[in-house]
Protein backbone atom coordinates (compact mmCIF):
# COMPACT_ATOMS: atom_id res chain seq x y z
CA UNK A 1 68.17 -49.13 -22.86
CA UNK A 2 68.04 -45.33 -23.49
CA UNK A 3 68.90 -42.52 -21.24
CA UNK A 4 67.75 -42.52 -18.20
CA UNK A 5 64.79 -40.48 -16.83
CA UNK A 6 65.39 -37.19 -15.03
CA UNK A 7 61.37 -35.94 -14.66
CA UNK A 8 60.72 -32.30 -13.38
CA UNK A 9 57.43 -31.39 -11.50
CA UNK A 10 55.87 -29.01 -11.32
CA UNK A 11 52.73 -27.62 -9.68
CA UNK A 12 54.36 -31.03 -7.03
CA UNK A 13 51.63 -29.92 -4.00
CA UNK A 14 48.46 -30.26 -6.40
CA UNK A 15 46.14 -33.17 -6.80
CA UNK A 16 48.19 -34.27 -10.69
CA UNK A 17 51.67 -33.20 -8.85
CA UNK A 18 51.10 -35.69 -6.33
CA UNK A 19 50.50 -38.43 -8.51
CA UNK A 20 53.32 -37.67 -10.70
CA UNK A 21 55.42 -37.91 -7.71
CA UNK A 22 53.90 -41.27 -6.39
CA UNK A 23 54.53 -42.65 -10.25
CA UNK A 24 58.12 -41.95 -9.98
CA UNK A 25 58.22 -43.21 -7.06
CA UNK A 26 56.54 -46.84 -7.65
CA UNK A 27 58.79 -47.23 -11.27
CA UNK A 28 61.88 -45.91 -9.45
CA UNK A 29 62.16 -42.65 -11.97
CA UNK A 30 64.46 -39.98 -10.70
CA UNK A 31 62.04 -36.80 -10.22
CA UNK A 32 62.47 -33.56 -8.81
CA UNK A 33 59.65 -32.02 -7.81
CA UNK A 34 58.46 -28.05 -7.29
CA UNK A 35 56.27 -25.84 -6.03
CA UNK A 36 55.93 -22.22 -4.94
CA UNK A 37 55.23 -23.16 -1.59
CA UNK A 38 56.71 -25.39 1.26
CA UNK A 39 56.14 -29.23 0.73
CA UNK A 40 53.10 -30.77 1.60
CA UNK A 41 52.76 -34.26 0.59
CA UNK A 42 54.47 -36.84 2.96
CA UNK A 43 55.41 -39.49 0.45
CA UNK A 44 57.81 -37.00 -1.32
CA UNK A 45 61.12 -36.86 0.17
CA UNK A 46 62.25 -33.72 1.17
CA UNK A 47 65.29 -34.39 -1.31
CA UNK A 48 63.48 -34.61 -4.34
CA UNK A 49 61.79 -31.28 -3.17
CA UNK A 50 62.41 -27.62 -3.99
CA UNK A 51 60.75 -24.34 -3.86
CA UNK A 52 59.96 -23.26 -7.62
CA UNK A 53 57.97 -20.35 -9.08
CA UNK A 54 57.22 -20.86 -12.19
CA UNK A 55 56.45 -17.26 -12.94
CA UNK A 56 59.90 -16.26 -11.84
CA UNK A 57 62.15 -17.38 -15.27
CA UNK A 58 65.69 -16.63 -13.02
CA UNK A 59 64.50 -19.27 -10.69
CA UNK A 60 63.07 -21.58 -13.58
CA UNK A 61 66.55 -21.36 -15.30
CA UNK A 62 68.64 -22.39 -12.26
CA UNK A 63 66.52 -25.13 -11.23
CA UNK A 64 66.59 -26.53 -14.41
CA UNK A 65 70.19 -25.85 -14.96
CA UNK A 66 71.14 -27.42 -11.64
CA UNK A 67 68.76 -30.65 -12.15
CA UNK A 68 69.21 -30.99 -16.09
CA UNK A 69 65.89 -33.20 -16.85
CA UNK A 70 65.31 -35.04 -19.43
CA UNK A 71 61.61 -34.28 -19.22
CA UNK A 72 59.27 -31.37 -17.96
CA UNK A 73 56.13 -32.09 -16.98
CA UNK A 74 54.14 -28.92 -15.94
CA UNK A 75 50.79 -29.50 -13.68
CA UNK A 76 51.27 -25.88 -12.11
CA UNK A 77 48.31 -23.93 -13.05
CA UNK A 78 46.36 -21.14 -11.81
CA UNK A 79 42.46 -23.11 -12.46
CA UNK A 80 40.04 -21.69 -10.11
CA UNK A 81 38.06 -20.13 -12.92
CA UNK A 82 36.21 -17.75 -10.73
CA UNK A 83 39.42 -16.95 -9.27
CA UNK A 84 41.09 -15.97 -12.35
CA UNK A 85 38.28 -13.47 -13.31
CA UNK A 86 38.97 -11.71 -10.68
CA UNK A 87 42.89 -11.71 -10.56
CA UNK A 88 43.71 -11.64 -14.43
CA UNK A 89 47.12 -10.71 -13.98
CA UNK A 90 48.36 -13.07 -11.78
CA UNK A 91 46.28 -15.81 -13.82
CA UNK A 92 48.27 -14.72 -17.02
CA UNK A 93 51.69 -14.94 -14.89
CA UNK A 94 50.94 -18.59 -13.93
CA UNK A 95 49.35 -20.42 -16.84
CA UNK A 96 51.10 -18.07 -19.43
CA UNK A 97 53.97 -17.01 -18.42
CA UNK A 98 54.93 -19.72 -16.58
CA UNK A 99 55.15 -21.47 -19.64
CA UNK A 100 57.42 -19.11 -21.81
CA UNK A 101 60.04 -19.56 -19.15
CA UNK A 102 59.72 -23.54 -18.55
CA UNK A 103 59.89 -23.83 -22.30
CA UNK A 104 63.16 -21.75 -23.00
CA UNK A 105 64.57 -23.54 -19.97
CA UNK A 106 63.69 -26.94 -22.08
CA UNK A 107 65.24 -25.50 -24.84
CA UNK A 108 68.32 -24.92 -23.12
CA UNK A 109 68.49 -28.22 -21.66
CA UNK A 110 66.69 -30.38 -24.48
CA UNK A 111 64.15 -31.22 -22.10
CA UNK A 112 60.66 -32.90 -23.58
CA UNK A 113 58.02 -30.63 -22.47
CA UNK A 114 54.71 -31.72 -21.47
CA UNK A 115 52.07 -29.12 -20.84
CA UNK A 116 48.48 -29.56 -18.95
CA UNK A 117 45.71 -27.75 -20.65
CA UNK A 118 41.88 -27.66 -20.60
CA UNK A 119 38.50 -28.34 -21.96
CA UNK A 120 37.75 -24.52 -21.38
CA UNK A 121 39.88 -23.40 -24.03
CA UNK A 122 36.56 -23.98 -26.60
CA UNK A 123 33.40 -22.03 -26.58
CA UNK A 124 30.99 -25.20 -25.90
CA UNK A 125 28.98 -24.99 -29.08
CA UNK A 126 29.66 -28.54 -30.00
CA UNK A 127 29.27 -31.76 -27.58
CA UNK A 128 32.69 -33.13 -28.13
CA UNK A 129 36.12 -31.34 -29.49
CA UNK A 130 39.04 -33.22 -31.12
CA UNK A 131 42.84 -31.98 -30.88
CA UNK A 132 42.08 -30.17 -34.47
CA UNK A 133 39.16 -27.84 -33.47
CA UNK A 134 39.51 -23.98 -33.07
CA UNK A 135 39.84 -22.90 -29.60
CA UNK A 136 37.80 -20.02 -28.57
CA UNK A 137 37.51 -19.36 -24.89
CA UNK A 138 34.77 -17.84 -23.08
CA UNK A 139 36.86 -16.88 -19.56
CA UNK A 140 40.22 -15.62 -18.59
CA UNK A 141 41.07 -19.38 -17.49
CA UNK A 142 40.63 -20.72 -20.90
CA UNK A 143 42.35 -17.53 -22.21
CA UNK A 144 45.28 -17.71 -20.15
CA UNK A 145 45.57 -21.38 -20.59
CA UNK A 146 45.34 -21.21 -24.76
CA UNK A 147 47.87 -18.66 -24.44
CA UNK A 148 50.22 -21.01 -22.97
CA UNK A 149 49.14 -23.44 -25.95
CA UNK A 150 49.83 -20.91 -28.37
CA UNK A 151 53.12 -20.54 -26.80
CA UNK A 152 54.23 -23.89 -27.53
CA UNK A 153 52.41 -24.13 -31.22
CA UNK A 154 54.65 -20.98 -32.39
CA UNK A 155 57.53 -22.29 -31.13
CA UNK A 156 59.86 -24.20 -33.55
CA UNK A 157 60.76 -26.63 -30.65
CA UNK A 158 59.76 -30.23 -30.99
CA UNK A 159 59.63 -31.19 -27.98
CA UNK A 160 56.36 -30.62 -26.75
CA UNK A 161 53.64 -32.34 -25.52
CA UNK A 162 49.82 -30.65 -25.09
CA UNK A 163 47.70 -32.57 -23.17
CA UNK A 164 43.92 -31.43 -22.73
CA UNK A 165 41.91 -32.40 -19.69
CA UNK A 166 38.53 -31.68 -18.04
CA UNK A 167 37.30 -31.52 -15.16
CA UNK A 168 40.19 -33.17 -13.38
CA UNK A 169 39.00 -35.12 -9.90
CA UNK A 170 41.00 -37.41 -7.63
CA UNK A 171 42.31 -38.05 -3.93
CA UNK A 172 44.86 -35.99 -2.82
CA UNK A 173 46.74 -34.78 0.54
CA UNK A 174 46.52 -30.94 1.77
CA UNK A 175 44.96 -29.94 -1.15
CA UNK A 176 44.01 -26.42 -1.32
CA UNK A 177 41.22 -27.01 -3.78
CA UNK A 178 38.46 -30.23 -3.49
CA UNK A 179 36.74 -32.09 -6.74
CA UNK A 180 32.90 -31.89 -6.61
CA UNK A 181 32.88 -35.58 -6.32
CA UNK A 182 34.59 -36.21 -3.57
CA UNK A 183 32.66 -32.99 -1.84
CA UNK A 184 29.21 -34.68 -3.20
CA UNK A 185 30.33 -37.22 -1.45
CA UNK A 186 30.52 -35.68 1.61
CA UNK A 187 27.42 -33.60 1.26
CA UNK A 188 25.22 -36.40 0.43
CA UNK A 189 26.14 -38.90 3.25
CA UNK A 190 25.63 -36.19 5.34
CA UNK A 191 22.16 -36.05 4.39
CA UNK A 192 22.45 -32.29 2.54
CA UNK A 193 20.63 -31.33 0.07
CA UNK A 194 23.00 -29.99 -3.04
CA UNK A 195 22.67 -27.94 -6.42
CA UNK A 196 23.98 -29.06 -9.38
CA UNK A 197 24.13 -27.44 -12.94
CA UNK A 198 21.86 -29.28 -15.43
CA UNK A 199 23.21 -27.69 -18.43
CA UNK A 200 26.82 -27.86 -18.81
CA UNK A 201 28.05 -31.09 -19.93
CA UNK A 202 31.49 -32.02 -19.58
CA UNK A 203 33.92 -35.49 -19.95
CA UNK A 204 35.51 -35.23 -16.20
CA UNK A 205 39.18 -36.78 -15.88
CA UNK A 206 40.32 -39.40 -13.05
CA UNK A 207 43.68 -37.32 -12.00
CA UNK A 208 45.03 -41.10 -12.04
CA UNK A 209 44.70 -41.77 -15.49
CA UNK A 210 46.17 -38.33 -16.35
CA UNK A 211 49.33 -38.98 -14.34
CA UNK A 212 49.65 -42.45 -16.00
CA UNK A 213 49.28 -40.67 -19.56
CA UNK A 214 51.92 -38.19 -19.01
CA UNK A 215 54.27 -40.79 -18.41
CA UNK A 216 52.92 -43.18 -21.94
CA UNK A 217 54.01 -39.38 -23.61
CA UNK A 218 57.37 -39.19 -21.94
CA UNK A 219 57.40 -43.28 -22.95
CA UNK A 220 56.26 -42.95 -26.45
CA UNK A 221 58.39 -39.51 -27.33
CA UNK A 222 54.57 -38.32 -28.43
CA UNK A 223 55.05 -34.84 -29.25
CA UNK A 224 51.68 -32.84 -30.14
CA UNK A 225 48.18 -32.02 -28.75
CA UNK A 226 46.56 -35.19 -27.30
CA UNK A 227 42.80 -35.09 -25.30
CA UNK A 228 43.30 -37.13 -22.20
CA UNK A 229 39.38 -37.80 -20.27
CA UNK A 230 37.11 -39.58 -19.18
CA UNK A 231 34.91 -42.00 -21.93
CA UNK A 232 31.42 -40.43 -20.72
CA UNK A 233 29.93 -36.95 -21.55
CA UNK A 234 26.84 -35.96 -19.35
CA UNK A 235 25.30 -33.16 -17.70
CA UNK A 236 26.97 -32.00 -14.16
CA UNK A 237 23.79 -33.38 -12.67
CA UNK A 238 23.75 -36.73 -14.20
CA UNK A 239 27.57 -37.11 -12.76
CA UNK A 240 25.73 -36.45 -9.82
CA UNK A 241 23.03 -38.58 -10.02
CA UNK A 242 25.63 -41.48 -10.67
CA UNK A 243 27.39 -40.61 -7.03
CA UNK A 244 24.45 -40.37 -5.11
CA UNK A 245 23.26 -44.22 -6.91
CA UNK A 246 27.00 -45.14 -5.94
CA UNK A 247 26.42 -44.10 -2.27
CA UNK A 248 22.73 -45.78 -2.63
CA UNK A 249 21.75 -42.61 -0.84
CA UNK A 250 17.85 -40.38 -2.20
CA UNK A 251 18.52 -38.81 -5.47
CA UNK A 252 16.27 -36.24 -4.37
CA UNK A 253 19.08 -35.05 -2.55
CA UNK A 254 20.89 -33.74 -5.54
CA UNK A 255 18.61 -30.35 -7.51
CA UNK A 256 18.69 -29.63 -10.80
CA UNK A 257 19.79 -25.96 -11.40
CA UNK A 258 20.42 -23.56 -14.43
CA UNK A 259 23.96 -21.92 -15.30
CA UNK A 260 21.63 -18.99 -15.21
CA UNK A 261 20.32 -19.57 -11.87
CA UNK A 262 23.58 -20.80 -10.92
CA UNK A 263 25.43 -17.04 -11.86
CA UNK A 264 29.00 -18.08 -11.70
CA UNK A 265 31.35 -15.69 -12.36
CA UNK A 266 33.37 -16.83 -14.83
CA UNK A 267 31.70 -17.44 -17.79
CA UNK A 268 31.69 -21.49 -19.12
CA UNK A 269 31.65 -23.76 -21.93
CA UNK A 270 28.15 -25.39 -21.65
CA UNK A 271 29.69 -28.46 -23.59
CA UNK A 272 33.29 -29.30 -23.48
CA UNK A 273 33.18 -32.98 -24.24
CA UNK A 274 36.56 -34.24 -25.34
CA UNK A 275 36.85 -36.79 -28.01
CA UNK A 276 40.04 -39.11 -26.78
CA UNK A 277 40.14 -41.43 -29.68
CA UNK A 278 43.80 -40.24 -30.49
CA UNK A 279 44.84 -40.75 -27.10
CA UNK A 280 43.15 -44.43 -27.46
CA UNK A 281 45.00 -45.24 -30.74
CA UNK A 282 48.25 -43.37 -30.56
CA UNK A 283 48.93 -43.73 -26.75
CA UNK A 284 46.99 -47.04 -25.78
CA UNK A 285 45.36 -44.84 -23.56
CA UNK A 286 42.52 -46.37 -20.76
CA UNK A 287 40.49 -44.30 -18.77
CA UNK A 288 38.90 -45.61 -15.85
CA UNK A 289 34.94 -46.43 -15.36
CA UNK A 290 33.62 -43.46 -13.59
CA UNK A 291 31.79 -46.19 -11.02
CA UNK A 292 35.23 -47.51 -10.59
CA UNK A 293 36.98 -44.33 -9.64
CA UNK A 294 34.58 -43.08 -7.19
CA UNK A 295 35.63 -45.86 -5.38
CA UNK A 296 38.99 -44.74 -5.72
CA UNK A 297 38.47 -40.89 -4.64
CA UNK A 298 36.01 -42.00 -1.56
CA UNK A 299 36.69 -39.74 1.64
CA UNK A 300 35.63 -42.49 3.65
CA UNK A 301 38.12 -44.83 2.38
């Protein structure tokens, strides 16, 4: 037997801080979760609660210094990409640095770091990226977010874990942002009509199988950069396609549209396919059928 786990949360109100907390809570690991607002997920108990910014390092350092984990695991993140074109600043306080003061805190405490990063760190001129490929971000999302890589890379610490996701979807309570499955969903039962970009082409991750690879890291003591997605790459539209076929509903429901057409503001990687074969050999990785999890992320159910 080794020492016993002592898991920090963060980011504890969002869709991968929930099921963190419900994975602690199944195996019986001792967590403490946090968030820079008041609780809002029933299942945790207010005890294994507290109020955290992560952009405040004071507040980082006494957390940690009163709760002494063994293990970090940071899902907050500032990822409305739109968002964080339009409020730089307080994107580069969150997924930045947030990050410089969680990882001296680990320092301090010989905590094992785990950090959540993104697909949109690359520029989307290839169809899939391994762990070894030069990041070059289009947006102030992926910016921000390889900044709080690069944070961890320079560091002489070795207890660090990167793990890059995409797309992230699941089922969540209060949730102040939706998945565009789940609001597909929605949309087409209701008999809507949507638009859906036919040009970017991404490997979306079940939120599920993210949680349960944060915990093979913190099992395995795998320090590094690992991709953690789903096994498919296809179009936004094809995704689509697939959920509309799942709900047996017309697929002439869901349109074809153009980035162009589209005009989001932040600008995106039109592939960001990530190649999970290290995650597959090193961590025994499994990601779930995408048929499977829509099941899983229903509204209905």
């Amino acid at each position: 037997m080794g020492t016993l786990k002592k898991v920090l949360i963060t980011g504890g109100n969002g869709q991968l801080g929930q099921k963190l907390i419900l994975h602690c809570l199944q195996n019986k690991i001792d967590f403490l979760a946090t968030s820079n607002s008041a609780k809002n997920f029933s299942a945790c108990p207010e005890e294994a609660f507290k109020i955290m910014d992560v952009t405040n390092a004071e507040e980082v350092k006494k957390v940690v210094e009163h709760y002494q984990p063994t293990h970090i695991i940071n899902a907050a993140a500032m990822t409305n990409v739109d968002l964080c074109e339009e409020k730089p600043e307080l994107c580069y306080a969150i997924n930045k640095d947030g990050v410089v003061n969680l990882l001296e805190a680990a320092i301090a405490h010989e905590s094992h770091l785990i950090q959540i990063s993104t697909d949109f760190i690359f520029d989307g001129e290839k169809d899939f990226y391994n762990e070894e490929d030069a990041p070059n971000p289009l947006g102030i999302y992926g910016k921000s977010k390889w900044e709080g890589e690069k944070i961890l890379l320079n560091s002489d610490y070795p207890k660090v874990s990167t793990l890059r996701t995409s797309i992230l979807y699941g089922k969540g309570e209060q949730l102040k942002k939706s998945n565009i499955f789940a609001w597909a969903m929605t949309e087409l039962r209701k008999g809507n009509t949507i638009n859906i970009v036919n040009d970017q082409f991404r490997t979306p991750t079940f939120v599920n199988d993210l949680a349960k690879a944060c915990f093979l890291v913190i099992d395995k003591n795998a320090y590094g950069t690992y991709n953690i997605a789903g096994e498919e790459r296809a179009s936004m539209y094809d995704f689509i396609l697939k959920v509309a076929n799942y709900l047996h509903v017309d697929t002439h429901q869901v349109r074809p549209i153009t980035s162009e057409k589209l005009s989001q503001k932040a600008p995106r990687p039109m592939s960001s396919g990530l190649e999970i074969k290290k995650a597959i050999t090193a961590l025994k990785y499994q990601p779930t059928n995408f048929i499977t999890s829509l099941s899983k992320i229903d509204p209905l159910d």
